[in-house]
C-alpha atoms as a PDB file:
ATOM      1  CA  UNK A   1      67.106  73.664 -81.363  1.00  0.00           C
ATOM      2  CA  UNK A   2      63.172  73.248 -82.008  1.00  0.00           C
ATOM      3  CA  UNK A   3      61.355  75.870 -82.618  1.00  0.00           C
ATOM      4  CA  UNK A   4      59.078  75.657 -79.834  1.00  0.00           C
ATOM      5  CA  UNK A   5      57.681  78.801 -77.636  1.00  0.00           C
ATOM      6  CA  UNK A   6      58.691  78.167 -74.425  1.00  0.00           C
ATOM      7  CA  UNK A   7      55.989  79.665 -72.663  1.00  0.00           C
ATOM      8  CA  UNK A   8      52.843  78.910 -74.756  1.00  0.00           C
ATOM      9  CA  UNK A   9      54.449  75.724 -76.649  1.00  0.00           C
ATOM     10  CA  UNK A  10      53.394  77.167 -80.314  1.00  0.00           C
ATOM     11  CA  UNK A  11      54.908  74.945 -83.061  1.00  0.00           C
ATOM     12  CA  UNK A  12      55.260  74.609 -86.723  1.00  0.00           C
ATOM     13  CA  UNK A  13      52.398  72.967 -88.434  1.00  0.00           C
ATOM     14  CA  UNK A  14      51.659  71.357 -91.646  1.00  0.00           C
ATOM     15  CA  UNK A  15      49.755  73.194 -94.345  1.00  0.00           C
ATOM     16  CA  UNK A  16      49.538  73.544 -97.862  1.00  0.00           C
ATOM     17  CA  UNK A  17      49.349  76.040-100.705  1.00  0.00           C
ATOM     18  CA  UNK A  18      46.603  75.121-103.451  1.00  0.00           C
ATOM     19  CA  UNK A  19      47.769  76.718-106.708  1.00  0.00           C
ATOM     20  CA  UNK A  20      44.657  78.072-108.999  1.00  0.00           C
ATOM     21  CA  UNK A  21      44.479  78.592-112.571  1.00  0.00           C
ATOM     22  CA  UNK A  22      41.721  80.449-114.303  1.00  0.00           C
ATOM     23  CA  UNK A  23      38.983  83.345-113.618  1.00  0.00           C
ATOM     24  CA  UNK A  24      35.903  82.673-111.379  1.00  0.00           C
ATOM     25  CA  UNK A  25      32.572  82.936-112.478  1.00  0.00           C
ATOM     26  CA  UNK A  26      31.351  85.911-110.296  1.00  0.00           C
ATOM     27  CA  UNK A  27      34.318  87.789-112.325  1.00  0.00           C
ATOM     28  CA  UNK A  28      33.232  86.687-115.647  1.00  0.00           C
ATOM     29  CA  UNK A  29      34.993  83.286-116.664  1.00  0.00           C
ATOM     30  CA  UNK A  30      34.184  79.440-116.187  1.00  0.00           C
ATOM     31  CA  UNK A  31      35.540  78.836-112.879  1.00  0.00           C
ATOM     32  CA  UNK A  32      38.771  78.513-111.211  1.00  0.00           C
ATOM     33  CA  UNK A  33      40.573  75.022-111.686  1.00  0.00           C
ATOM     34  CA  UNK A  34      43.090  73.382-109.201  1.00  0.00           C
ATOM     35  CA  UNK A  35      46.700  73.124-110.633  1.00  0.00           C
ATOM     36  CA  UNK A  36      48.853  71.648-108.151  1.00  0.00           C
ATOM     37  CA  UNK A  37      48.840  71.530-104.438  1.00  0.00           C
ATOM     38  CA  UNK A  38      52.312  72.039-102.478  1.00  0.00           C
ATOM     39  CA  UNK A  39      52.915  71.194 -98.372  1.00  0.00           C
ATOM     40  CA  UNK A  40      54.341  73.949 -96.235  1.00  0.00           C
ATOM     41  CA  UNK A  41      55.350  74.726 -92.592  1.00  0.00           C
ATOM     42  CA  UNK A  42      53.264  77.647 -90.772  1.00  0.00           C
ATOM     43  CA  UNK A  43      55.618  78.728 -88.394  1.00  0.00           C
ATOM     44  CA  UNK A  44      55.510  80.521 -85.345  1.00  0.00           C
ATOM     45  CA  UNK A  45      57.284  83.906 -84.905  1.00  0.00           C
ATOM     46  CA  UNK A  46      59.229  82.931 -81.895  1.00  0.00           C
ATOM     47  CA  UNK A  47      61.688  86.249 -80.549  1.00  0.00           C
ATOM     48  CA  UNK A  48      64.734  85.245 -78.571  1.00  0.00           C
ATOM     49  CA  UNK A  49      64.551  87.411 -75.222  1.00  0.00           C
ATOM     50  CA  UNK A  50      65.797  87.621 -71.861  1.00  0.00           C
ATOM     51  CA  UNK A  51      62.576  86.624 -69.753  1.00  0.00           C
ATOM     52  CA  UNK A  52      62.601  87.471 -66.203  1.00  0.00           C
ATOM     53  CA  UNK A  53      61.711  84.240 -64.062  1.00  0.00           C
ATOM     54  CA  UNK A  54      59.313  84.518 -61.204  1.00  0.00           C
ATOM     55  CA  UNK A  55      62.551  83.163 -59.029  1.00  0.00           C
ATOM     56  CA  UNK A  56      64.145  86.456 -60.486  1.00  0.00           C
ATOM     57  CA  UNK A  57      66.452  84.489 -62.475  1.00  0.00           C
ATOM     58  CA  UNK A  58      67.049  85.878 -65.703  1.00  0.00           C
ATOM     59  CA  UNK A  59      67.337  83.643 -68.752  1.00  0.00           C
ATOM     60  CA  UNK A  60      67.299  83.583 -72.502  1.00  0.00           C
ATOM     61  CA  UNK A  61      64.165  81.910 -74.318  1.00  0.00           C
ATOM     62  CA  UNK A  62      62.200  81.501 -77.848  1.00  0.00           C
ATOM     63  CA  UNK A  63      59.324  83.266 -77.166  1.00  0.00           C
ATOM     64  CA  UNK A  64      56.795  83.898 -79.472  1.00  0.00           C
ATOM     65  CA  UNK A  65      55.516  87.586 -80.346  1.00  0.00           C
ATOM     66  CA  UNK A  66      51.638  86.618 -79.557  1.00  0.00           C
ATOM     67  CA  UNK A  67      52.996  85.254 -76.339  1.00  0.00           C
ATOM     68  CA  UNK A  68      55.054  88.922 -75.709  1.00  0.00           C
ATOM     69  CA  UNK A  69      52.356  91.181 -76.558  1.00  0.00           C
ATOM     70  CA  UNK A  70      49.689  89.442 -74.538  1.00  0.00           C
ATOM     71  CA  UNK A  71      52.185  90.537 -71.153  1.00  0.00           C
ATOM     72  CA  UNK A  72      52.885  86.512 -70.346  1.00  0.00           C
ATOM     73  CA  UNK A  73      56.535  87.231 -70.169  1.00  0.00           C
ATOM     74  CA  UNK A  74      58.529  90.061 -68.361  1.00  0.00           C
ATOM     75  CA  UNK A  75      61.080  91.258 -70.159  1.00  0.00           C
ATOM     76  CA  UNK A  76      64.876  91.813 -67.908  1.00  0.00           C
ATOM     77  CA  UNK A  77      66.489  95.061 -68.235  1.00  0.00           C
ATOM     78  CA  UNK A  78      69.348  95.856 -70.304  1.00  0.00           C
ATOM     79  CA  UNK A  79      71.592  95.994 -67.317  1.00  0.00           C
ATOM     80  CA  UNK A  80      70.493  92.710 -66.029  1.00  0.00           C
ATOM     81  CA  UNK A  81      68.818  94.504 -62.594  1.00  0.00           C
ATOM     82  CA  UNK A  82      72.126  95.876 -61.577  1.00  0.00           C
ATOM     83  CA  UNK A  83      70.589  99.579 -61.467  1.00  0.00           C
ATOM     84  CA  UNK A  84      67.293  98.425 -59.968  1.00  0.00           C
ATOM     85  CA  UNK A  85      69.687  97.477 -57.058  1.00  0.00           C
ATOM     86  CA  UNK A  86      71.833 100.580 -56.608  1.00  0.00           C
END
């Protein structure tokens, strides 16, 4: 499974980390001097949740947390809408 958001289609991207190796000058030394540079992944934090579908069909998707807290998903009850019935 890819870690995709379903809803706002966030992905991983390529990055890197630049390792540094000595004080900078406004602190006192000669400068800072680049020791190695490594690739990463930035990856999205993606929440599995039971999304509430505008058909009212309730399904299970990666979701990511930017995606939840901005209100573009509804979230299903615990009981699934049985007690919204009764």
């Amino acid at each position: 499974m890819s870690r995709i958001c379903q809803i706002t289609g966030k992905r991983p991207v390529k990055g890197g980390i630049i390792h540094r190796k000595g004080q900078s000058k406004k602190s006192g030394g000669i400068g800072t001097h680049v020791t190695k540079v490594t690739k990463r992944k930035f990856r999205p934090n993606l929440q599995r949740v039971r999304v509430k579908l505008p058909s009212g069909q309730i399904k299970r998707m990666l979701v990511s947390v930017k995606a939840i807290k901005a209100g573009k998903v509804v979230k299903a009850s615990k009981t699934g809408g049985k007690a919204a019935k009764a």
